[in-house]
N, C-alpha and C. Protein backbone atom coordinates (compact mmCIF):
# COMPACT_ATOMS: atom_id res chain seq x y z
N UNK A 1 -0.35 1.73 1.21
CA UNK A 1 -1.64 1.88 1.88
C UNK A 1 -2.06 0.54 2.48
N UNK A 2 -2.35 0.57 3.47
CA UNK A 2 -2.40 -0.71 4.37
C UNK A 2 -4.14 -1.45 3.99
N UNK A 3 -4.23 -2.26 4.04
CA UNK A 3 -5.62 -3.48 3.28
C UNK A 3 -6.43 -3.10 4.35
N UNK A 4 -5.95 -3.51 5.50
CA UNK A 4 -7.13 -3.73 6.59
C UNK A 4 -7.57 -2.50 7.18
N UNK A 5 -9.10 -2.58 7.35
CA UNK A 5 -9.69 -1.61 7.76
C UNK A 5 -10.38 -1.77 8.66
N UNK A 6 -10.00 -1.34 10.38
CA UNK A 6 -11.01 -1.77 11.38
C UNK A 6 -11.60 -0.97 11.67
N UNK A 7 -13.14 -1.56 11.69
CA UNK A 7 -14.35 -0.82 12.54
C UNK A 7 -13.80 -0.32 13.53
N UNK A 8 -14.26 0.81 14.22
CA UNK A 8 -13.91 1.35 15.41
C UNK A 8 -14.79 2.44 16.28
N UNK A 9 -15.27 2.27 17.06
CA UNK A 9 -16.58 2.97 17.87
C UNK A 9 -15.92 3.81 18.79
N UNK A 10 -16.08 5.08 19.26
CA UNK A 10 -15.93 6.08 19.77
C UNK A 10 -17.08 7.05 20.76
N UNK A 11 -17.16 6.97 21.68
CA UNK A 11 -18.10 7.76 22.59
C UNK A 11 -18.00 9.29 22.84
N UNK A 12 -18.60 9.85 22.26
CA UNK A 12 -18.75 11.28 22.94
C UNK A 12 -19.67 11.62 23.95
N UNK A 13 -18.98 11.49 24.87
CA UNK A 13 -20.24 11.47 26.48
C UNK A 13 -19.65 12.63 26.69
N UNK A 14 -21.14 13.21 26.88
CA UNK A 14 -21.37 14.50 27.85
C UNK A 14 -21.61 14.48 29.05
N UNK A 15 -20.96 14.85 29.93
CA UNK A 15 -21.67 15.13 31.31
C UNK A 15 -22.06 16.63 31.65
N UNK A 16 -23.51 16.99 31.81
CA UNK A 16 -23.63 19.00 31.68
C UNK A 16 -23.07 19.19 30.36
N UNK A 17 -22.42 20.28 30.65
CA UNK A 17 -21.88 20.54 29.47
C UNK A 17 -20.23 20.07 29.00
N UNK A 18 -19.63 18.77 29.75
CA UNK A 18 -18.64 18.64 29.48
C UNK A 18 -18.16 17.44 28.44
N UNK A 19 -17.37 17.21 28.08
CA UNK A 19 -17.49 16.12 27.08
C UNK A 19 -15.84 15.24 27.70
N UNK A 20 -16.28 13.90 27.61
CA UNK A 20 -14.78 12.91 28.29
C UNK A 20 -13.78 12.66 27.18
N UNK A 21 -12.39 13.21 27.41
CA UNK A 21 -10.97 12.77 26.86
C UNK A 21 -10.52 11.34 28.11
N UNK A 22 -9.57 10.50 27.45
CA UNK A 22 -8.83 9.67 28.27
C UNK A 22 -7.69 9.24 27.32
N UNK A 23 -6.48 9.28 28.15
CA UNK A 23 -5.05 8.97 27.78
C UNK A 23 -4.59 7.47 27.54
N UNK A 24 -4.61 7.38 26.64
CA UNK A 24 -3.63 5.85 26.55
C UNK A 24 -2.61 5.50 27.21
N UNK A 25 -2.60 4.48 28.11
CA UNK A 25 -1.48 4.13 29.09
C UNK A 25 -0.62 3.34 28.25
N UNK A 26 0.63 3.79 28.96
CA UNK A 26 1.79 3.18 28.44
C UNK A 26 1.65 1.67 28.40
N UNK A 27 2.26 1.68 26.88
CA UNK A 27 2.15 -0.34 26.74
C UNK A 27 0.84 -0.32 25.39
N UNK A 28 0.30 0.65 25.65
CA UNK A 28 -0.76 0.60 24.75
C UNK A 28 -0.51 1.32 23.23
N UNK A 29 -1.37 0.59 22.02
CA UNK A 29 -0.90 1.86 20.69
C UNK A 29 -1.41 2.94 20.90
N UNK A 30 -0.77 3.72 20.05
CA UNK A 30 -0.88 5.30 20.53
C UNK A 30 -0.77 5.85 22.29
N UNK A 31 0.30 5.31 23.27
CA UNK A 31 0.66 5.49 24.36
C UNK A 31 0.50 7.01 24.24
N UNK A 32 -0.16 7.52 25.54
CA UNK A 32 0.21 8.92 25.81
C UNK A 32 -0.41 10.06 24.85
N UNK A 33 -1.41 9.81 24.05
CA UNK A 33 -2.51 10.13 22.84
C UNK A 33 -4.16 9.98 24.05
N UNK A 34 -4.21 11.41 23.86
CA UNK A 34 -6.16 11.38 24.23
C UNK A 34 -6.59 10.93 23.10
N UNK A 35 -7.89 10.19 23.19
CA UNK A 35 -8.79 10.12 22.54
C UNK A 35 -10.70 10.06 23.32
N UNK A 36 -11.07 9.84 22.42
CA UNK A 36 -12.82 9.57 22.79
C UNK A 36 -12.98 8.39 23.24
N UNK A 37 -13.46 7.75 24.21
CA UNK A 37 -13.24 6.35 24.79
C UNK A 37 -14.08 5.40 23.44
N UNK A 38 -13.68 4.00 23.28
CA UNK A 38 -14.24 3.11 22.39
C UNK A 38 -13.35 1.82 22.80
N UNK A 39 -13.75 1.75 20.94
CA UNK A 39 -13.15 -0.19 20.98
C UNK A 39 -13.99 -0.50 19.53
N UNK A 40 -12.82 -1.61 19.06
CA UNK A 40 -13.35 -2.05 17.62
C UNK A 40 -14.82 -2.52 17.76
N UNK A 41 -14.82 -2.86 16.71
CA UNK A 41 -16.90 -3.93 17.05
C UNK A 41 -16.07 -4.96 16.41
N UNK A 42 -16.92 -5.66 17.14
CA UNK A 42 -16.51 -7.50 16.87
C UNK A 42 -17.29 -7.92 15.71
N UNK A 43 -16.82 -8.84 15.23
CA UNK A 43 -17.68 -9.49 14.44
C UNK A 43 -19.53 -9.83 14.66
N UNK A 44 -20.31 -9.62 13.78
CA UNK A 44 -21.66 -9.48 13.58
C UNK A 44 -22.37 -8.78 14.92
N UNK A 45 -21.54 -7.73 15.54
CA UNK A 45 -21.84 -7.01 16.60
C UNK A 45 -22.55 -5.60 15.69
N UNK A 46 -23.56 -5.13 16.11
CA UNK A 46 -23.94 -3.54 15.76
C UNK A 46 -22.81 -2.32 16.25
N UNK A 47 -23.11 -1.30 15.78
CA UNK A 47 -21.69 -0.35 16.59
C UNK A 47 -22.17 0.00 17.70
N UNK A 48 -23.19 0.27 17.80
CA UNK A 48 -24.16 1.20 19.07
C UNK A 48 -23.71 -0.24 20.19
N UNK A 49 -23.83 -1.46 19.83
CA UNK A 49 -23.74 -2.47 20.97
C UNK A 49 -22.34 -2.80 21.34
N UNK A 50 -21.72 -2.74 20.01
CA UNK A 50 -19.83 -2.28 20.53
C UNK A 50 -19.59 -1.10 21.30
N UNK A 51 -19.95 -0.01 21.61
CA UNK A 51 -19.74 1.17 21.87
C UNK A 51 -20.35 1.28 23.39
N UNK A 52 -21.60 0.88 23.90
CA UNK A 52 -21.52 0.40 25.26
C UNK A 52 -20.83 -0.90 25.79
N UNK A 53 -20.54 -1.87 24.83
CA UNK A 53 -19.42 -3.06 25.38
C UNK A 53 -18.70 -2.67 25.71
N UNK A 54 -17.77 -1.45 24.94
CA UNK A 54 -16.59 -1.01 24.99
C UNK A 54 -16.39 -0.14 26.53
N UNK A 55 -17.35 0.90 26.36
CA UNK A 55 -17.35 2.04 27.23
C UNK A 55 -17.17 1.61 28.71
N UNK A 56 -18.22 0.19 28.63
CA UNK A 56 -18.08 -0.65 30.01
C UNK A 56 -16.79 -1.32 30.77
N UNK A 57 -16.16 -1.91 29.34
CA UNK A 57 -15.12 -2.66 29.81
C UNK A 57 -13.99 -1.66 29.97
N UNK A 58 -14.17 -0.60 29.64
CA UNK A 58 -12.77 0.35 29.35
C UNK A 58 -12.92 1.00 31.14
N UNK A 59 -14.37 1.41 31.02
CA UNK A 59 -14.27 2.58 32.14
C UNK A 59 -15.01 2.58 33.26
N UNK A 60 -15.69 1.18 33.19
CA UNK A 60 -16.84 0.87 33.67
C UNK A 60 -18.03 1.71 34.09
N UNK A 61 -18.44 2.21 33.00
CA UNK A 61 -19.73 3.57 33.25
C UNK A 61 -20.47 3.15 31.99
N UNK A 62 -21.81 3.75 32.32
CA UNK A 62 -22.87 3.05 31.57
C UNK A 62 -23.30 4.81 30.81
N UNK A 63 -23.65 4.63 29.53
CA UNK A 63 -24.06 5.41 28.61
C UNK A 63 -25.38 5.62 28.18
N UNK A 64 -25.68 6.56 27.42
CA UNK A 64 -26.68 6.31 26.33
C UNK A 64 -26.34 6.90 25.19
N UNK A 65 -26.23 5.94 24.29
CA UNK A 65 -26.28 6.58 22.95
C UNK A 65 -27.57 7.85 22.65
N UNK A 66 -26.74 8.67 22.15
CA UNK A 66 -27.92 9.51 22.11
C UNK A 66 -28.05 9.90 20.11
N UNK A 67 -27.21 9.88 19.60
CA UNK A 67 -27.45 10.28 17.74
C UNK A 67 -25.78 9.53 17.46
N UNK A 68 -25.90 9.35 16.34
CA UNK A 68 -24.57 9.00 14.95
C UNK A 68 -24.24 10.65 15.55
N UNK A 69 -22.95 10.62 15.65
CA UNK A 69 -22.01 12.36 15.01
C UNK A 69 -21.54 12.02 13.72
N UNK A 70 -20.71 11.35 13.57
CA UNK A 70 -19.59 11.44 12.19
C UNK A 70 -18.62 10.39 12.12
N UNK A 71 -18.68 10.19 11.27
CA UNK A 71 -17.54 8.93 10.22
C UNK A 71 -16.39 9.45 10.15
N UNK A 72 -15.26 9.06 10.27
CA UNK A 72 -13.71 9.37 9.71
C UNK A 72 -12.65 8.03 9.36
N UNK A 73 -12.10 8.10 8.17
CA UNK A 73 -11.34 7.44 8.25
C UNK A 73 -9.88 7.64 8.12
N UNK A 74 -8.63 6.91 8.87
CA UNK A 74 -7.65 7.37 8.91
C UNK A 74 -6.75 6.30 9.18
N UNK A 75 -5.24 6.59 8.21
CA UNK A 75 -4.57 5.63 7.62
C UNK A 75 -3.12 5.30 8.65
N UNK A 76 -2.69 4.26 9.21
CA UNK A 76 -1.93 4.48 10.31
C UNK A 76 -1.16 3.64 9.33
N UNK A 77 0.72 3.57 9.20
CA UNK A 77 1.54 2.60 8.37
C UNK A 77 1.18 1.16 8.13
N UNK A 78 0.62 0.71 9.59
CA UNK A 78 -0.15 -0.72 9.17
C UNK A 78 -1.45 -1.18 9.04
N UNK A 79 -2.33 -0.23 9.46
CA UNK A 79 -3.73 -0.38 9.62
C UNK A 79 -4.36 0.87 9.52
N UNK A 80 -5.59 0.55 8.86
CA UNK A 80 -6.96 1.78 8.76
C UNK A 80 -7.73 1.48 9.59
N UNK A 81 -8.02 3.02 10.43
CA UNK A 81 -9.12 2.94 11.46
C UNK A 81 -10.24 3.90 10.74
N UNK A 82 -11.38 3.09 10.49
CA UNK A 82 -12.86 3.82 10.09
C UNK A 82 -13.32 4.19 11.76
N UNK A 83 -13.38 5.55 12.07
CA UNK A 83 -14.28 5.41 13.51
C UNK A 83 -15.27 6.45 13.63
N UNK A 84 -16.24 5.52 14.07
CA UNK A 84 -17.65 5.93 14.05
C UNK A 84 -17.99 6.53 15.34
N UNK A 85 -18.51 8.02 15.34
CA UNK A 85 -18.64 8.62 16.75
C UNK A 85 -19.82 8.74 16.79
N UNK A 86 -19.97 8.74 18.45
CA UNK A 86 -21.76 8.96 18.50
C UNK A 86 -21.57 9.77 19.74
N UNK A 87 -22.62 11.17 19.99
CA UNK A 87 -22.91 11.65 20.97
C UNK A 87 -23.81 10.62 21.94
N UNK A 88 -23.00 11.05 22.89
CA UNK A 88 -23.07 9.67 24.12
C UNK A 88 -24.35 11.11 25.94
N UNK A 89 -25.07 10.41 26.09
CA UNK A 89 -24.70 11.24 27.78
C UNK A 89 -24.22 10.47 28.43
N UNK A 90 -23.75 10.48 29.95
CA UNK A 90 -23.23 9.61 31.06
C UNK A 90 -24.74 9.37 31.81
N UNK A 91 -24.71 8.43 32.11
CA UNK A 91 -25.82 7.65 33.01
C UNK A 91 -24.96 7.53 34.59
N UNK A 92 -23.96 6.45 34.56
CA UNK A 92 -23.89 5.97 35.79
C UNK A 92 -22.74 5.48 35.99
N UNK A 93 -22.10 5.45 37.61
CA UNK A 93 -20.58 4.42 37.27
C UNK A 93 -19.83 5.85 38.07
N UNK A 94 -18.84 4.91 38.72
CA UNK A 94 -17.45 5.62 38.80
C UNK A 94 -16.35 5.50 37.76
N UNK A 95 -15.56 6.41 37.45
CA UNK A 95 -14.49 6.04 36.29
C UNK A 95 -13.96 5.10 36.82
N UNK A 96 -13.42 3.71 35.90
CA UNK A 96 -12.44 3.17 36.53
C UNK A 96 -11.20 2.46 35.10
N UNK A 97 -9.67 3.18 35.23
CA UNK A 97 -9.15 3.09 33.91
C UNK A 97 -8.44 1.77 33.95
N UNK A 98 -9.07 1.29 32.72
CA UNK A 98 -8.27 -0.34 32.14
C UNK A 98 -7.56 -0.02 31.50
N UNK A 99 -7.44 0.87 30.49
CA UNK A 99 -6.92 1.16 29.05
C UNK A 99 -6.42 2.70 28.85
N UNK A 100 -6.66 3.45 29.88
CA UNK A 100 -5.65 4.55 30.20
C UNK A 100 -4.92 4.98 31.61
N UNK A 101 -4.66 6.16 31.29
CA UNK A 101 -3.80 6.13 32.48
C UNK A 101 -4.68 7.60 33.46
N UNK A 102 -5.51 8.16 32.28
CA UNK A 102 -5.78 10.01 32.43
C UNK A 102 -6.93 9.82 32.21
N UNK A 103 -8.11 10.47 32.99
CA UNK A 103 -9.26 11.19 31.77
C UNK A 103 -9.32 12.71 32.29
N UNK A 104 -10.43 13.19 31.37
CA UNK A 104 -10.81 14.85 31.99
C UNK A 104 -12.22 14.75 31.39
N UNK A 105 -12.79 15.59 31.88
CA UNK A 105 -13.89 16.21 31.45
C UNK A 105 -13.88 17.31 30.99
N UNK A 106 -14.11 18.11 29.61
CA UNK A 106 -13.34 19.55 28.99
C UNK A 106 -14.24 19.81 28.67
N UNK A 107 -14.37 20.96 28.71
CA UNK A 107 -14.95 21.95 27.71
C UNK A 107 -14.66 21.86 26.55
N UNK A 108 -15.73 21.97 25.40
CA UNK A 108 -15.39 21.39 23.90
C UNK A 108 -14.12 22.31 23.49
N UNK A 109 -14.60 23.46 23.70
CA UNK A 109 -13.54 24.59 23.27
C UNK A 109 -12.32 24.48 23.33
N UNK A 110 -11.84 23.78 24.90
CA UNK A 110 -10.39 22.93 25.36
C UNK A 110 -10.08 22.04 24.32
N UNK A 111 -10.97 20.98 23.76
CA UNK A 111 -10.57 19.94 22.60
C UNK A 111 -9.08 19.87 21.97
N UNK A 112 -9.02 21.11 21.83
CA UNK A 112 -7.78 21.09 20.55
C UNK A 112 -6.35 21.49 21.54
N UNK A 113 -6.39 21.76 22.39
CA UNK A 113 -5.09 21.67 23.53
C UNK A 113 -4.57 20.65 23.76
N UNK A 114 -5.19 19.44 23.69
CA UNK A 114 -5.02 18.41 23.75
C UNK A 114 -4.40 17.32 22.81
N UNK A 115 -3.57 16.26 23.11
CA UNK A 115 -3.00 15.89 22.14
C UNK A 115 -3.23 14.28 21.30
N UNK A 116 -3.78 14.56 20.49
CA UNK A 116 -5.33 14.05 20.36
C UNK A 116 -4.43 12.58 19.12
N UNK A 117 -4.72 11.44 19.40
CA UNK A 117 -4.72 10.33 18.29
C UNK A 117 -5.29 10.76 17.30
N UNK A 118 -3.95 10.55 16.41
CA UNK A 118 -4.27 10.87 14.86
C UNK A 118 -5.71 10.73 13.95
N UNK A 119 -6.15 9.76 14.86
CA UNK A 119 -7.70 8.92 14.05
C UNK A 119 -8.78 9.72 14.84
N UNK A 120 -8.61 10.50 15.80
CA UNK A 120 -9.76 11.42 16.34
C UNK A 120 -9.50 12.38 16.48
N UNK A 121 -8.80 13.14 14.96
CA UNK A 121 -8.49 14.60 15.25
C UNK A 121 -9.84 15.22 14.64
N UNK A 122 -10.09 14.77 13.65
CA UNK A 122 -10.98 15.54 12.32
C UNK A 122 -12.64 15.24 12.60
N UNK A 123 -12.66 14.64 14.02
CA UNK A 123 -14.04 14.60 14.53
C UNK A 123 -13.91 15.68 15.69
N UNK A 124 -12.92 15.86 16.64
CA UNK A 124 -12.57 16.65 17.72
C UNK A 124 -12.94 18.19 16.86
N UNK A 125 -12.57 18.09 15.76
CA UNK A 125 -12.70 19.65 14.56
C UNK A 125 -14.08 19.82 14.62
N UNK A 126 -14.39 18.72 14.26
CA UNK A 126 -16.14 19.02 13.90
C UNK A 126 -17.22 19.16 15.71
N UNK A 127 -16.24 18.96 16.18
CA UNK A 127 -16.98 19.13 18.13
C UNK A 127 -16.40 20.50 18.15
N UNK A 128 -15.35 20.72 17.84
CA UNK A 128 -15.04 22.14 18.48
C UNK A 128 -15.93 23.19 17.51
N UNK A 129 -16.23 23.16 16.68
CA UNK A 129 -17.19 24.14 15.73
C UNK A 129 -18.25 23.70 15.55
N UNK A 130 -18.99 22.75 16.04
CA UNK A 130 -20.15 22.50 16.37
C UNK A 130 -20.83 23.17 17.06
């Protein structure tokens, strides 16, 4: 069981009624894995202020946190990712990808078609039966 455990912030932005997946580009961990857009929190950073740092530098679009969703943690051979999701809406911005290669906008229901990083499956569960 691996020691280290990184913080990790996750966006669930809605746009209407759709919610954003994006693909990990090759070169990256978990290459070719959707997930919920994020990024660790830095040191003596809040998550809510990691989670628009992140969202910005990843995709350059501006958010609003809108509530906490759910906690998960999950054990990868060398590292634990704790990641903290928050229902997000979209404000503003064109997509623009640093850190993937794909996004979509889905229908929650779509969620599970998708082939989802190990560390954001068991929150994608709790969106699709939500």
């Amino acid at each position: 069981m691996p020691q280290n455990i990184i913080n990790v912030v996750a966006g669930l932005i809605y746009k209407q009624d759709k919610i954003l997946l994006c693909r990990r580009k090759e070169g990256k961990h978990q290459a070719g894995f959707w997930e919920f857009p994020g990024g660790k929190v830095e040191n003596g950073e809040s998550k809510e202020k990691a989670l628009l740092r992140e969202i910005l530098e990843e995709l350059g679009i501006e958010i609003t946190i809108e509530s906490f969703f759910s906690q998960s943690t999950y054990h990868y051979p060398t590292i634990s990712i704790r990641l903290w999701a928050y229902t997000c809406s979209y404000l503003k911005g064109e997509i623009i990808l640093n850190d993937h290669d794909k996004y979509a906008w889905i229908n929650k229901e779509a969620i599970t078609n998708f082939q989802l990083s190990p560390a954001d499956i068991e929150i994608a569960q709790k969106i699709a039966t939500s």
